[in-house]
Each structure stands twice: as structure tokens, then as C-alpha cells.
Protein backbone atom coordinates (compact mmCIF):
# COMPACT_ATOMS: atom_id res chain seq x y z
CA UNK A 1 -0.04 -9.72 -7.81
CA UNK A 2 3.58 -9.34 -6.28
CA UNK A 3 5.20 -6.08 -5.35
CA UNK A 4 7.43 -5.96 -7.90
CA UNK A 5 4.29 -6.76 -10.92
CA UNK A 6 2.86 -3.27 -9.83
CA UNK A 7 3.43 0.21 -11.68
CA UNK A 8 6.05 2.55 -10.17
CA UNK A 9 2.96 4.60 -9.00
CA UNK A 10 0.97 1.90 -7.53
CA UNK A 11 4.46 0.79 -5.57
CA UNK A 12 5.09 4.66 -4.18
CA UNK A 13 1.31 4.19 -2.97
CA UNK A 14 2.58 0.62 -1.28
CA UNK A 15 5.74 2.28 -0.09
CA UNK A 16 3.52 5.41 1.31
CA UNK A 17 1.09 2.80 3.48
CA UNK A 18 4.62 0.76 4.46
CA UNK A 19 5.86 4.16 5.96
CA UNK A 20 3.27 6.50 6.79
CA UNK A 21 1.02 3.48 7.95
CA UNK A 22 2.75 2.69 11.56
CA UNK A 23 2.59 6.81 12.06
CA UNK A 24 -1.37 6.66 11.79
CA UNK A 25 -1.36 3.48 13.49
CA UNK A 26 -2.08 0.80 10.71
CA UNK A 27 -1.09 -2.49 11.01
CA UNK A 28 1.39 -2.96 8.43
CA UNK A 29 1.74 -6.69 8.85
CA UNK A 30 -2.16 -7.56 7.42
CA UNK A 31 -3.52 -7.52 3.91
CA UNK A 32 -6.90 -5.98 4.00
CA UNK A 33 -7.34 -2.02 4.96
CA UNK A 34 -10.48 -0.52 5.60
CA UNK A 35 -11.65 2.90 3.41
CA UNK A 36 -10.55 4.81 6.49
CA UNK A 37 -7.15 3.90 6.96
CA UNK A 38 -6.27 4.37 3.45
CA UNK A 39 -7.75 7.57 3.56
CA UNK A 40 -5.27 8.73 6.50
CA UNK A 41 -2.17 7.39 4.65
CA UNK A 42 -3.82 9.39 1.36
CA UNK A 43 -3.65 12.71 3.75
CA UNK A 44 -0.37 12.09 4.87
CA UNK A 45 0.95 12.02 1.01
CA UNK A 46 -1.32 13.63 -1.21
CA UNK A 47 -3.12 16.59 0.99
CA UNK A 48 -6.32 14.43 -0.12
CA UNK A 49 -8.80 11.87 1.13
CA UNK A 50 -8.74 10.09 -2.44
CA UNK A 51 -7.82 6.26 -3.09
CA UNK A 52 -5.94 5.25 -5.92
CA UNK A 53 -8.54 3.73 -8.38
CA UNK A 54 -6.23 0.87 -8.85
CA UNK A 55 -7.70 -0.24 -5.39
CA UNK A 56 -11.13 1.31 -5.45
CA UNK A 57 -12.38 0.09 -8.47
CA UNK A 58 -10.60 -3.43 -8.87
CA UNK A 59 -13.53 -5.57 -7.98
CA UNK A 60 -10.69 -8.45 -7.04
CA UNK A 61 -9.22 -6.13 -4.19
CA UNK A 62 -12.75 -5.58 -2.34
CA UNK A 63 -13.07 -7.71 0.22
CA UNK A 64 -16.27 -5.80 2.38
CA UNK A 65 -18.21 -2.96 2.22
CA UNK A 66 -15.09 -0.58 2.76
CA UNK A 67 -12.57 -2.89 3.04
CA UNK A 68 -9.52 -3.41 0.28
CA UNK A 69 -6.72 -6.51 -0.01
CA UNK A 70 -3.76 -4.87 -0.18
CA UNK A 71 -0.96 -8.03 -0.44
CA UNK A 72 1.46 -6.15 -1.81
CA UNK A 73 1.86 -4.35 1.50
CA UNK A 74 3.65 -6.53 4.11
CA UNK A 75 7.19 -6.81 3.97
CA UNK A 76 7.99 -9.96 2.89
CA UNK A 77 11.65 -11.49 3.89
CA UNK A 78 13.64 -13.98 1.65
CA UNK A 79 17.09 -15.00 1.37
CA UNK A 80 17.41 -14.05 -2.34
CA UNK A 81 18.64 -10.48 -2.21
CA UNK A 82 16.35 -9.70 -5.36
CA UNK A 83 12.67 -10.56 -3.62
CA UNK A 84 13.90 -8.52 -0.61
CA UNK A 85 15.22 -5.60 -2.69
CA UNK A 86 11.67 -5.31 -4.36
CA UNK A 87 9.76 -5.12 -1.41
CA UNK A 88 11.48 -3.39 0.27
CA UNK A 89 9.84 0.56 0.57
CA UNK A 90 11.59 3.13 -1.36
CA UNK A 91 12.92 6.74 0.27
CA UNK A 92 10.07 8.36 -1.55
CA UNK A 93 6.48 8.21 -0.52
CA UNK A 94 5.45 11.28 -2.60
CA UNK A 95 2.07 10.33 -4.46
CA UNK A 96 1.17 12.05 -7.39
């Protein structure tokens, strides 16, 4: 799945790990989180340990005990304005 094939809500969760990631000192630049670090970006937004079920419960994103592919996350740059647009994070990292 590409960034731009997610729901708003799964992107602002995408967007929140782009930003708050580096400030809890994830690696933004890999593809598979561990339980832990999503749980620090889920404080950082939501006041709450919880993962989005979109990533908890899609067998296809568990990739370990405690360990979830994320692709969507890194940055990826193109010369077409309209792949770099879409994944690039939005302003708002609020998670609902």
C-alpha cells in the first residue's frame, strides 16, 4: 500500500511517526517498528499507549513478535511533484 492509498486517519498516524518519530529517537528512514516505538509516538499524539488497529491487527503488517511494516513511513523523493506532495507529512499530527 502507498501513502496516498491510506485513509486520512491512517496518514495523520504516518504523518505523527514522520514527525514525532526523530523526537523519540525512531529511525524514520526503515519500514518495520517495534510495539514500543509506536507506543512512544502514540503518547506523544494521543495521551495513550494504543496502536491503531489498522497496524495491530493486519496480519500482512506483522513482521515479529512485536514488530509492524510500516512502508508508508519513509519519505519517499520523486521528481513528479504529485508522489512528493503525498508523502510528504502534513502540519497536523493530531490523532483521534
Amino acid at each position: 500500500m502507498t501513502y496516498t492509498e491510506l485513509t486520512k486517519s491512517q496518514r495523520t498516524y504516518v504523518d505523527a511517526i514522520r514527525i514525532e518519530g526523530p523526537n523519540c529517537g525512531i529511525d524514520t528512514t526503515k519500514t518495520e517498528y517495534s510495539r514500543a516505538e509506536l507506543r512512544q509516538v502514540s503518547m506523544k499524539t494521543k495521551g495513550k499507549i494504543w496502536i491503531p488497529n489498522w497496524i495491530t491487527h493486519d496480519k500482512g503488517r506483522r513482521v515479529g513478535r512485536g514488530m509492524f511494516s510500516i512502508p508508508e513511513v519513509p519519505v519517499v523523493e520523486s521528481n513528479t511533484d504529485s508522489s512528493v506532495a503525498a508523502s510528504t507529512p502534513t502540519e497536523s499530527v493530531a490523532v483521534a
